[in-house]
Every structure is written in structure tokens, then in C-alpha cells.
N, C-alpha and C. Protein backbone atom coordinates (compact mmCIF):
# COMPACT_ATOMS: atom_id res chain seq x y z
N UNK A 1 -22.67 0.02 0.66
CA UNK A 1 -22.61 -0.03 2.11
C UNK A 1 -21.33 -0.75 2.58
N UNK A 2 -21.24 -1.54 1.67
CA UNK A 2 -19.75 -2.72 2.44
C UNK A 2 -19.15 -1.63 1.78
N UNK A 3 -18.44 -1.01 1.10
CA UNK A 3 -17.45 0.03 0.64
C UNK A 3 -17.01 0.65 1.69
N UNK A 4 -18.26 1.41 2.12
CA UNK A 4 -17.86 2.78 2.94
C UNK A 4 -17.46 2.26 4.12
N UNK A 5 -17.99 0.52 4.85
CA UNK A 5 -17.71 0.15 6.07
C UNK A 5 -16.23 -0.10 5.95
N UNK A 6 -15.59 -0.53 4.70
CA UNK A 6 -13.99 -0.94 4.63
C UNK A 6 -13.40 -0.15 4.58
N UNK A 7 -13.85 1.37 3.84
CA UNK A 7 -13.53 2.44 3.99
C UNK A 7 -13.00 3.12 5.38
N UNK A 8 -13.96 3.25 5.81
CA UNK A 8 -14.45 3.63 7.47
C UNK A 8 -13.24 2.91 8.16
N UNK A 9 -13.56 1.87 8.10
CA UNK A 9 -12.18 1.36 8.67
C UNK A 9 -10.97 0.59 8.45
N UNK A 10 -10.70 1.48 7.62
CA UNK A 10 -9.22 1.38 6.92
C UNK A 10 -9.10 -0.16 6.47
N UNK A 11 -9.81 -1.08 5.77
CA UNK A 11 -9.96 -2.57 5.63
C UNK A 11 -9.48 -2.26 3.97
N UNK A 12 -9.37 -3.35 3.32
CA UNK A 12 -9.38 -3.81 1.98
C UNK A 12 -10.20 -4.81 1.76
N UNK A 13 -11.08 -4.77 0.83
CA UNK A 13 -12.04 -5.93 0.39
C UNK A 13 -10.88 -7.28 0.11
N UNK A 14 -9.89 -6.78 -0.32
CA UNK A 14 -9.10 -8.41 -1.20
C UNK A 14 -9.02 -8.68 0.70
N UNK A 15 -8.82 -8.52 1.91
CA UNK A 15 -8.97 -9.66 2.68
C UNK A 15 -9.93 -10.79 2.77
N UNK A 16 -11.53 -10.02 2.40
CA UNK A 16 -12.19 -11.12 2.65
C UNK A 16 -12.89 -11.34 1.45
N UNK A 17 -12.16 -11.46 -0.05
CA UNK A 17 -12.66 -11.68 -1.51
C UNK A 17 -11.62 -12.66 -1.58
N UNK A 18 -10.25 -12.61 -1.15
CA UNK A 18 -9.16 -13.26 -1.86
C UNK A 18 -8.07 -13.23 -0.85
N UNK A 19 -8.49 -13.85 0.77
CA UNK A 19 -7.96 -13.71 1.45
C UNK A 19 -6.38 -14.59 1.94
N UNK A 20 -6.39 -15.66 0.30
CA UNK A 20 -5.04 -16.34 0.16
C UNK A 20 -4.08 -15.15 -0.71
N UNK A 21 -4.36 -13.89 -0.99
CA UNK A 21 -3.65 -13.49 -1.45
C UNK A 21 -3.40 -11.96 -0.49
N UNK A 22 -3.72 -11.78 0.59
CA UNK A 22 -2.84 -11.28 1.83
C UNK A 22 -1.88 -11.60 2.67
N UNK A 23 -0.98 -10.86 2.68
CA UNK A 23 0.38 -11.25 2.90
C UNK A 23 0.11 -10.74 4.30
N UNK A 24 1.00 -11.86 5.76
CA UNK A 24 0.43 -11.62 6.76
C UNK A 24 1.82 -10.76 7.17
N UNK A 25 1.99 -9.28 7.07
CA UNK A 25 3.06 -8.87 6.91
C UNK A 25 2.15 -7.45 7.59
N UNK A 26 2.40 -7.10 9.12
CA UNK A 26 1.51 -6.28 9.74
C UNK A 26 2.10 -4.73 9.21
N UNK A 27 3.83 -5.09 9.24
CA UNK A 27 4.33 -3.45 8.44
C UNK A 27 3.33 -3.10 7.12
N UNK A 28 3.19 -3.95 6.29
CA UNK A 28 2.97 -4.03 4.55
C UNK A 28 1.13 -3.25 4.98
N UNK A 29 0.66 -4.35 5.75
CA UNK A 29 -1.15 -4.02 6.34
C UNK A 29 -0.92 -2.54 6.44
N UNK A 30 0.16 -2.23 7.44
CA UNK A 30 -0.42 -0.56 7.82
C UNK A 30 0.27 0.06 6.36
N UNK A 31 1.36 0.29 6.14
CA UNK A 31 1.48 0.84 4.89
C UNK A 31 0.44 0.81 3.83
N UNK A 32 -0.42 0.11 3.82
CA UNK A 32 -1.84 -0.24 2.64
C UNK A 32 -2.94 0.28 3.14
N UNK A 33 -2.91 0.67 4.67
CA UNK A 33 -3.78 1.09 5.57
C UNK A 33 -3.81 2.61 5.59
N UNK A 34 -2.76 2.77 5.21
CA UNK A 34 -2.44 4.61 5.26
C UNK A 34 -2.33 4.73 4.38
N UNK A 35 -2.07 4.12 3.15
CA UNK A 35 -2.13 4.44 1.98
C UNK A 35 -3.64 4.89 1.25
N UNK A 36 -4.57 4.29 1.71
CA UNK A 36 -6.05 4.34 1.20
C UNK A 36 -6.18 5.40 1.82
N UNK A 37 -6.12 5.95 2.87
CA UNK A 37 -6.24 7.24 3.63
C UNK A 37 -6.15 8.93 3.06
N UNK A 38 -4.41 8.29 2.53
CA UNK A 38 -3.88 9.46 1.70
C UNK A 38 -4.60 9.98 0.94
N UNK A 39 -4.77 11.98 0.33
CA UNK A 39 -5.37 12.22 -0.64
C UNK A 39 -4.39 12.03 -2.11
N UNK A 40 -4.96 12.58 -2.99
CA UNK A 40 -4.52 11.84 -4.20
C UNK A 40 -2.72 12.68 -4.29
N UNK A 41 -2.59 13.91 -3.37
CA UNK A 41 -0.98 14.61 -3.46
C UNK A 41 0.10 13.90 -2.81
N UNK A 42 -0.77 13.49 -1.46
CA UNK A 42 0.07 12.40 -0.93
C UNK A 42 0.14 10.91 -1.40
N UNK A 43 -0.66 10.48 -2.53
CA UNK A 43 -0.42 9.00 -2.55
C UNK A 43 0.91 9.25 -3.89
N UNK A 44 1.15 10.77 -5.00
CA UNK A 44 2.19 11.00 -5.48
C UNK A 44 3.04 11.36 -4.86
N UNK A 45 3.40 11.62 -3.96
CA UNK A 45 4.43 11.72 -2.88
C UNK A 45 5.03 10.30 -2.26
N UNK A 46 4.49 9.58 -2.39
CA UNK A 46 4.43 8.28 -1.54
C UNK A 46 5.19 7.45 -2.95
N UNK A 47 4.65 7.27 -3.84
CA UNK A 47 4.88 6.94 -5.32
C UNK A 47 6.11 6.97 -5.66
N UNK A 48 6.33 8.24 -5.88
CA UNK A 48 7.46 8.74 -6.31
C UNK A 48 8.87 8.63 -5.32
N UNK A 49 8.51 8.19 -3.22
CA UNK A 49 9.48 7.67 -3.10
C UNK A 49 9.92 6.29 -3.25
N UNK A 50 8.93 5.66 -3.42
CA UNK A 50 8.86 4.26 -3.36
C UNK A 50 9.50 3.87 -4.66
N UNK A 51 9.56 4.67 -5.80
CA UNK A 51 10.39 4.60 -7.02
C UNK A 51 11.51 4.74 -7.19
N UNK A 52 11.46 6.00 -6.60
CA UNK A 52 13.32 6.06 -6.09
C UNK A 52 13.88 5.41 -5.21
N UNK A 53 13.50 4.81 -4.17
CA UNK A 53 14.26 3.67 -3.85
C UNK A 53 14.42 2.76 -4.62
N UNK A 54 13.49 2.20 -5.14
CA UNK A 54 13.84 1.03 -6.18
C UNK A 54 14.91 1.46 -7.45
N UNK A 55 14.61 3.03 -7.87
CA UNK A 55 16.19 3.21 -8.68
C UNK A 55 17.28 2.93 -8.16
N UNK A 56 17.48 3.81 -6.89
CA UNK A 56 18.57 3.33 -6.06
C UNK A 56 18.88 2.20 -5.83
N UNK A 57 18.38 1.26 -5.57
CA UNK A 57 19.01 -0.38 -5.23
C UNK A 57 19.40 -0.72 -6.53
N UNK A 58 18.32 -0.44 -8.00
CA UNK A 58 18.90 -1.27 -9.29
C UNK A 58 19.90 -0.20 -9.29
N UNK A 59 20.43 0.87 -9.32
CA UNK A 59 21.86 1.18 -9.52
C UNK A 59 23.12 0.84 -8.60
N UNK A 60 22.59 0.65 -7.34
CA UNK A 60 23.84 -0.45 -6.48
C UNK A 60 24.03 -1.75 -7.14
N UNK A 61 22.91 -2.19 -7.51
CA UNK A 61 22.78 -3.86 -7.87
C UNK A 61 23.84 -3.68 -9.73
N UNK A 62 23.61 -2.93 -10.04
CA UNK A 62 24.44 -2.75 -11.31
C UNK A 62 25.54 -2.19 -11.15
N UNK A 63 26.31 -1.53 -10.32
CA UNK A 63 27.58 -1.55 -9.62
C UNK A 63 28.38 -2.45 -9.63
């Protein structure tokens, strides 16, 4: 029942299990918020850019 209610509305249990380890960062919330949303094509879509950015910066940073 608590699942489907955090579900339902776009919540994460780690707020109120381990709520010193939420970052009060409202961009990061909705990005984690739409992320649970996504089906499983879009959360590899999402993945895979979030990787390539991070290639991209370690190959500037090694420049």
C-alpha cells in the first residue's frame, strides 16, 4: 500500500526511511521524479545521455 501511494505520487521512500540522505536540490527531486515515471526505453535513453556527458567532460578534463 505505501508503494503504490509513493508511486502514485511520484515520492521516493529514501525521503522518509533516510531522509539525511536527500539532497535538498529541487532540479535533482524532479529529475528522480520523472525518472521513476519513465518506462524501462526511456530510463535507457536517459542513461545513456547522462553517460555521455560524463565522457565528454572526462575527455575535456584530460585535454
Amino acid at each position: 500500500m505505501l508503494n503504490y501511494l509513493l508511486h502514485s505520487l511520484g515520492l521516493s521512500a529514501d525521503a522518509i526511511f533516510y531522509p539525511e540522505k536527500v539532497a535538498d536540490d529541487p532540479e535533482l527531486d524532479e529529475l528522480v521524479r520523472l525518472f521513476h515515471v519513465y518506462d524501462e526505453r526511456k530510463h535507457k535513453i536517459v542513461l545513456s545521455l547522462v553517460n555521455s556527458l560524463v565522457d565528454s567532460r572526462e575527455a575535456i578534463i584530460e585535454e
